[in-house]
C-alpha atoms as a PDB file:
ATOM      1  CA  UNK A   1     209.642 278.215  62.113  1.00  0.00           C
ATOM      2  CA  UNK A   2     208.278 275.733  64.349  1.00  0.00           C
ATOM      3  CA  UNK A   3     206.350 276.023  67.565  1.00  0.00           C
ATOM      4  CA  UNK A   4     208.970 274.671  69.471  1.00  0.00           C
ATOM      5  CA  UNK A   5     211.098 277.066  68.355  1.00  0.00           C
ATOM      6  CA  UNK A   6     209.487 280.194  68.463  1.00  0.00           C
ATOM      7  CA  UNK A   7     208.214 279.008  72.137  1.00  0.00           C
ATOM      8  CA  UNK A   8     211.977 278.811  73.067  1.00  0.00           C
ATOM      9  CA  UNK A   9     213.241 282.459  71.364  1.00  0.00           C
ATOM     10  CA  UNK A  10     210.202 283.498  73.707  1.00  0.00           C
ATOM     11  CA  UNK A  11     211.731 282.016  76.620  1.00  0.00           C
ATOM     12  CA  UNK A  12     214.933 283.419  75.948  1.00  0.00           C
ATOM     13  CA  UNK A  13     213.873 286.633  75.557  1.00  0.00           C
ATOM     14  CA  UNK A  14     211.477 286.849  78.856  1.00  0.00           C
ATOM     15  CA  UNK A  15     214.600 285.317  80.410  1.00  0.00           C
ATOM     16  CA  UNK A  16     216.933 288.178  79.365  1.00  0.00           C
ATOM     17  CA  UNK A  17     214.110 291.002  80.217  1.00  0.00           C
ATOM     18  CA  UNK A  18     213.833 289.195  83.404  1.00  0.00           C
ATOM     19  CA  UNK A  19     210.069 288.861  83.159  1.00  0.00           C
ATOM     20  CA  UNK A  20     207.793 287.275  81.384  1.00  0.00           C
ATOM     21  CA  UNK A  21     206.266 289.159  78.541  1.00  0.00           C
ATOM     22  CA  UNK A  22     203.280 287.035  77.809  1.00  0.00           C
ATOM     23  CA  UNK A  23     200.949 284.636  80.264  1.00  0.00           C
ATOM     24  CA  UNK A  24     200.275 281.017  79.049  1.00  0.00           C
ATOM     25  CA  UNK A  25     196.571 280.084  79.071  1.00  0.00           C
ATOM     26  CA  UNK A  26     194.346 276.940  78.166  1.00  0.00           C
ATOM     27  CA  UNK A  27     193.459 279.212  74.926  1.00  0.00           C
ATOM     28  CA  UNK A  28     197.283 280.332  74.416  1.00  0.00           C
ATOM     29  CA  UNK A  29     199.220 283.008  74.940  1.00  0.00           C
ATOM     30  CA  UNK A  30     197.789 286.311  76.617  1.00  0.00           C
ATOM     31  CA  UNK A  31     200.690 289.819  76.982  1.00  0.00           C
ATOM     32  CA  UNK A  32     201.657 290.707  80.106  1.00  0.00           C
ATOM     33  CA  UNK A  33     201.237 294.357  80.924  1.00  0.00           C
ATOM     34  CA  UNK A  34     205.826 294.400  80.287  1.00  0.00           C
ATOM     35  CA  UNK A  35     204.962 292.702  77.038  1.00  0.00           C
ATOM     36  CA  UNK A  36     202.117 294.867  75.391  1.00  0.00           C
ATOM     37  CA  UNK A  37     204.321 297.789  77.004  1.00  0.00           C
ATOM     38  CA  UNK A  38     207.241 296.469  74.438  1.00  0.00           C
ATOM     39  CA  UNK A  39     204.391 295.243  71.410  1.00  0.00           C
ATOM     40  CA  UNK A  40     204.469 299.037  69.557  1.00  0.00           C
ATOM     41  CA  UNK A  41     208.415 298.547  69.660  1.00  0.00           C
ATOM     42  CA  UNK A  42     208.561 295.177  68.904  1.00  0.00           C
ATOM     43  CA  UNK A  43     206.448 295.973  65.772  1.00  0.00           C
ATOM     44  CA  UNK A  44     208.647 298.989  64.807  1.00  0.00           C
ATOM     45  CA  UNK A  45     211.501 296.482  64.540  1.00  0.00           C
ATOM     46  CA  UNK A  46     209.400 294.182  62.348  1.00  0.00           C
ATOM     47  CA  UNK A  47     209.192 296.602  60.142  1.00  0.00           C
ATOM     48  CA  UNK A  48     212.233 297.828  59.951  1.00  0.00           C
ATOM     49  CA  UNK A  49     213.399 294.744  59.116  1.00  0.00           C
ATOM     50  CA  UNK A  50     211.144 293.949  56.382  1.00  0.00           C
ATOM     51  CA  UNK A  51     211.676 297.267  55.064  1.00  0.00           C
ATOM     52  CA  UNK A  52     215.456 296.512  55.009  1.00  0.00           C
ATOM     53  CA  UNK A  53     215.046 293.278  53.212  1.00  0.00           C
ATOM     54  CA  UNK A  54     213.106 294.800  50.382  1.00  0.00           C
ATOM     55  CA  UNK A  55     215.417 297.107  49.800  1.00  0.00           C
ATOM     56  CA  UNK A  56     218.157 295.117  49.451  1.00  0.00           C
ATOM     57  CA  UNK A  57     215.851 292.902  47.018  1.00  0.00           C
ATOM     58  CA  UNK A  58     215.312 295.675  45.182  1.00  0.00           C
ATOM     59  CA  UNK A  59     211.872 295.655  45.950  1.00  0.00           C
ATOM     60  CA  UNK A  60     211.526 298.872  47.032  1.00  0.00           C
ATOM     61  CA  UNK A  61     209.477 300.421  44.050  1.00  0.00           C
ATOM     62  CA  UNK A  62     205.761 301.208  45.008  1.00  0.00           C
ATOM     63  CA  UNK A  63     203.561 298.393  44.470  1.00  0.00           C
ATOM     64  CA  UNK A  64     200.272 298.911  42.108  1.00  0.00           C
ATOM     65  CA  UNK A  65     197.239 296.272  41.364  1.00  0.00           C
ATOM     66  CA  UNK A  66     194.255 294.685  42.771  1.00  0.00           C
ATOM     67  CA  UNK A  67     194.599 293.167  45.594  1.00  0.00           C
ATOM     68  CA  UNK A  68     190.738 290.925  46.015  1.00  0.00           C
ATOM     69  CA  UNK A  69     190.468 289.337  49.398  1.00  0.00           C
ATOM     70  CA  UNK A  70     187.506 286.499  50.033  1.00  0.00           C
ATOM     71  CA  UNK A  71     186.402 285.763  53.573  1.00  0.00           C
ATOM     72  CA  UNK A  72     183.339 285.399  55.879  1.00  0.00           C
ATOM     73  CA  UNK A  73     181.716 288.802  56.763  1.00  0.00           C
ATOM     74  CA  UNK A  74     182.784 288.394  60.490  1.00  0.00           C
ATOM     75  CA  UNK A  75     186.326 287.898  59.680  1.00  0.00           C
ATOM     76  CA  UNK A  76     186.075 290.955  57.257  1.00  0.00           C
ATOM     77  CA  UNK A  77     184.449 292.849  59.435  1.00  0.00           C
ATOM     78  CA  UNK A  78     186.441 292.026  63.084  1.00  0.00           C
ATOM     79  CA  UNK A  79     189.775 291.459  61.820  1.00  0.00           C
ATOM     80  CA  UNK A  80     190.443 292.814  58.102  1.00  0.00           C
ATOM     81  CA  UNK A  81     189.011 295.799  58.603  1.00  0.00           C
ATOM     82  CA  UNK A  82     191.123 297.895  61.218  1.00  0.00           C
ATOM     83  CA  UNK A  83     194.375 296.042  59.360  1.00  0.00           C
ATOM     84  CA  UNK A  84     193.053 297.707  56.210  1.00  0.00           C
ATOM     85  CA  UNK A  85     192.308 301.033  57.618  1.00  0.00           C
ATOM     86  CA  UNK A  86     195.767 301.224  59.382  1.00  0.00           C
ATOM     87  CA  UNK A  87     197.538 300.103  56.119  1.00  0.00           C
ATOM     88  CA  UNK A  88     195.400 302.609  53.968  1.00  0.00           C
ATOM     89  CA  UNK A  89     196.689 305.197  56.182  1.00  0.00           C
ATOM     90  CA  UNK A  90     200.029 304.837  54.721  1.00  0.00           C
ATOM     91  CA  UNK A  91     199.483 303.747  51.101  1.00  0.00           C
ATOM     92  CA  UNK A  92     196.455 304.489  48.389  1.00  0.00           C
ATOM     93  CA  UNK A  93     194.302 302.057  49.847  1.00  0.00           C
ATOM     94  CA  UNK A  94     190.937 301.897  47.652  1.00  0.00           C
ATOM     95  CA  UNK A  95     188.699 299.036  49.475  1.00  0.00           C
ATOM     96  CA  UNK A  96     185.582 298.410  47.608  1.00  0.00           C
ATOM     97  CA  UNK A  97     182.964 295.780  48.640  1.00  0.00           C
END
């Protein structure tokens, strides 16, 4: 999906809500205090939706491997890390170093 349109759904969407859910910076895009009030829900949906597609795919059944992720020690560190501990609290999540 292109910038354009995602920047456009956006616009629709703070349109209908009748204010704007995120502040446009030099750096990008910033939530407003409606849109992280909406972000938990908006994620729910997400996955929802995902969930929903697998299903249908028949990709439901439990997934089992190794999974080895490579990247520098400060993305590891600020960004992977609380993703993997909130998606080892819902699956067998064995992170090793």
């Amino acid at each position: 999906m292109s910038h354009s349109t995602v920047g456009r759904r956006i616009k629709a969407l703070e349109d209908e809500a009748g204010q704007p859910l995120f502040r446009r910076t030099q750096d990008g895009l910033v939530l407003t205090d409606a849109g992280d009030a909406v972000l938990a829900l908006a994620e729910s949906m997400e996955n929802s939706a995902l969930s929903m597609e697998s299903r249908l795919a028949g990709n439901h059944e439990r997934l089992e491997g190794i999974l080895r992720i490579s990247s520098a020690d400060w993305f590891a560190g600020y960004v992977l890390a609380p993703v993997l501990a909130e998606w080892g609290a819902v699956t067998q999540l064995l992170c090793r170093r």
